[in-house]
C-alpha atoms as a PDB file:
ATOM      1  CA  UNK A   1       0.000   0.000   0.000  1.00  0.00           C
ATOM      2  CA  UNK A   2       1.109   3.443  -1.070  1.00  0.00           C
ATOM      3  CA  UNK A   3       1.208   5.990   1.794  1.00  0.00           C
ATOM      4  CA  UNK A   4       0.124   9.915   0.785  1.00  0.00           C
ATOM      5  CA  UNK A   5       0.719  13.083   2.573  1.00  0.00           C
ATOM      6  CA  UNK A   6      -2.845  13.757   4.105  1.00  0.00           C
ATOM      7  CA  UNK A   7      -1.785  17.313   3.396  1.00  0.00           C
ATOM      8  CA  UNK A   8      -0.294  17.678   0.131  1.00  0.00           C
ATOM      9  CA  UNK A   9      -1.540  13.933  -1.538  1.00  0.00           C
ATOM     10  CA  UNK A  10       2.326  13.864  -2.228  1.00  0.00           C
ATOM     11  CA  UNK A  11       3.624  10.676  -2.341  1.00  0.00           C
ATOM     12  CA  UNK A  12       7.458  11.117  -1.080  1.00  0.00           C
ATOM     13  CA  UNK A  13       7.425  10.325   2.501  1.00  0.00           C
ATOM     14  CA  UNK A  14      10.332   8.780   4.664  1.00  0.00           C
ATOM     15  CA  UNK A  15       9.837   7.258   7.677  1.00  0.00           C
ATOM     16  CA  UNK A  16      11.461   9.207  10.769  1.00  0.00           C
ATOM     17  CA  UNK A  17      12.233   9.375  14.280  1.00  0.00           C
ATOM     18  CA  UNK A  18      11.317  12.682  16.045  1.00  0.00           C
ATOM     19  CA  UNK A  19      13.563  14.272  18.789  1.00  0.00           C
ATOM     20  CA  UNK A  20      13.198  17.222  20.174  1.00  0.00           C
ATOM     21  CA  UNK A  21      16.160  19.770  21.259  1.00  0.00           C
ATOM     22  CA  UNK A  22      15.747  23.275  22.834  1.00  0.00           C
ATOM     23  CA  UNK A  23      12.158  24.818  24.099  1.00  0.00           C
ATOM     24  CA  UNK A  24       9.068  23.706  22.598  1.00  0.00           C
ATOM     25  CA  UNK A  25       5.268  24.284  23.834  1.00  0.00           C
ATOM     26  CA  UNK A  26       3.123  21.823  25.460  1.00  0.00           C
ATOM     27  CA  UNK A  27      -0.688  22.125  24.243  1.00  0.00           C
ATOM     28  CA  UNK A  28      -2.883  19.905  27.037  1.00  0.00           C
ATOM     29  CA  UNK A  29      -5.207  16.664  24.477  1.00  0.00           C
ATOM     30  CA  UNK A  30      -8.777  16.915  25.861  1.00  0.00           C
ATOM     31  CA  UNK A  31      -9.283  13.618  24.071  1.00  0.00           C
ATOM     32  CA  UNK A  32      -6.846  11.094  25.637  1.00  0.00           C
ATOM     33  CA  UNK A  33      -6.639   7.579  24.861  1.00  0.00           C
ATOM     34  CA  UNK A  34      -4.539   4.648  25.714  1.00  0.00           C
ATOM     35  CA  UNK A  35      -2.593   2.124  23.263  1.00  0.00           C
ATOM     36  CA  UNK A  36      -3.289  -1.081  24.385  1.00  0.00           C
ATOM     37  CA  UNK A  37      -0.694  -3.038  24.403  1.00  0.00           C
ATOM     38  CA  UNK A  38       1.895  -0.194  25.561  1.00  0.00           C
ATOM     39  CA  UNK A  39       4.468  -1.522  23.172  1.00  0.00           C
ATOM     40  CA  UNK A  40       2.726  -0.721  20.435  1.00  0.00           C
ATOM     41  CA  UNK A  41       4.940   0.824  17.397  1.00  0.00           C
ATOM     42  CA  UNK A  42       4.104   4.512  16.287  1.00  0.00           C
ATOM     43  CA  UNK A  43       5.041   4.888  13.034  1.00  0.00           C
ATOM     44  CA  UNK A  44       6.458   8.476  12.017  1.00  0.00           C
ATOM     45  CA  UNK A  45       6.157  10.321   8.651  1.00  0.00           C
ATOM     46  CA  UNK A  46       7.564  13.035   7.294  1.00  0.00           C
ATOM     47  CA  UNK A  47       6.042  14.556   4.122  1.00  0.00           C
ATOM     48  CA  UNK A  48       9.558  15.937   1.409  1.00  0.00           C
ATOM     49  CA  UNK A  49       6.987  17.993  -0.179  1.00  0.00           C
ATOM     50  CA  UNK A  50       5.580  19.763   2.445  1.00  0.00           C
ATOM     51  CA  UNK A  51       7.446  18.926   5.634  1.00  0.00           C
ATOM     52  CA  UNK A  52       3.754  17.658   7.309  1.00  0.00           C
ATOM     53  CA  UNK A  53       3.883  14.755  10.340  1.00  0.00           C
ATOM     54  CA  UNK A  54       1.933  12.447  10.050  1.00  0.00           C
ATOM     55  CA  UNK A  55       1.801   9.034  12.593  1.00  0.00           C
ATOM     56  CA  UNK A  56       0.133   5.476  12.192  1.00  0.00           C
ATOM     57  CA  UNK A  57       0.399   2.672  14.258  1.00  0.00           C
ATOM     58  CA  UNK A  58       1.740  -0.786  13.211  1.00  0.00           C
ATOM     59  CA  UNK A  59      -1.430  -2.776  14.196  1.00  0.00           C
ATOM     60  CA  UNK A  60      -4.495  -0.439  13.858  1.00  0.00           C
ATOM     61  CA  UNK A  61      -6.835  -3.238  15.243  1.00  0.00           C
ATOM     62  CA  UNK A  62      -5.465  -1.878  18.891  1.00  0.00           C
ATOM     63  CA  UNK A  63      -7.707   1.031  18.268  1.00  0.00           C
ATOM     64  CA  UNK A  64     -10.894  -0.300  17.767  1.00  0.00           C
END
């Protein structure tokens, strides 16, 4: 299956980890959820085209 940028409908995305470094602003979820098992693998896109994020989780069926 071809991934797309939900943003852009590009298809060049690489798969990348995300670290943060220096300040950066914490925005509180309302709509919190848990991942059942913990171990569960996020997934992390980033979009060449248009630099968006996007994340999906190895086994989607944990979300249902």
């Amino acid at each position: 299956m071809i991934k797309k940028c939900i943003a852009c409908h590009s298809e060049q995305l690489k798969e990348v980890n995300i670290v943060t470094k220096g300040a950066f602003t914490l925005i509180e979820n309302v709509d919190k959820f848990s991942i059942n098992p913990p171990t569960s693998k996020i997934i992390k896109y980033v979009c060449l085209d248009c630099g968006y994020i996007s994340l999906y989780a190895e086994d989607i069926t944990i979300f249902r």
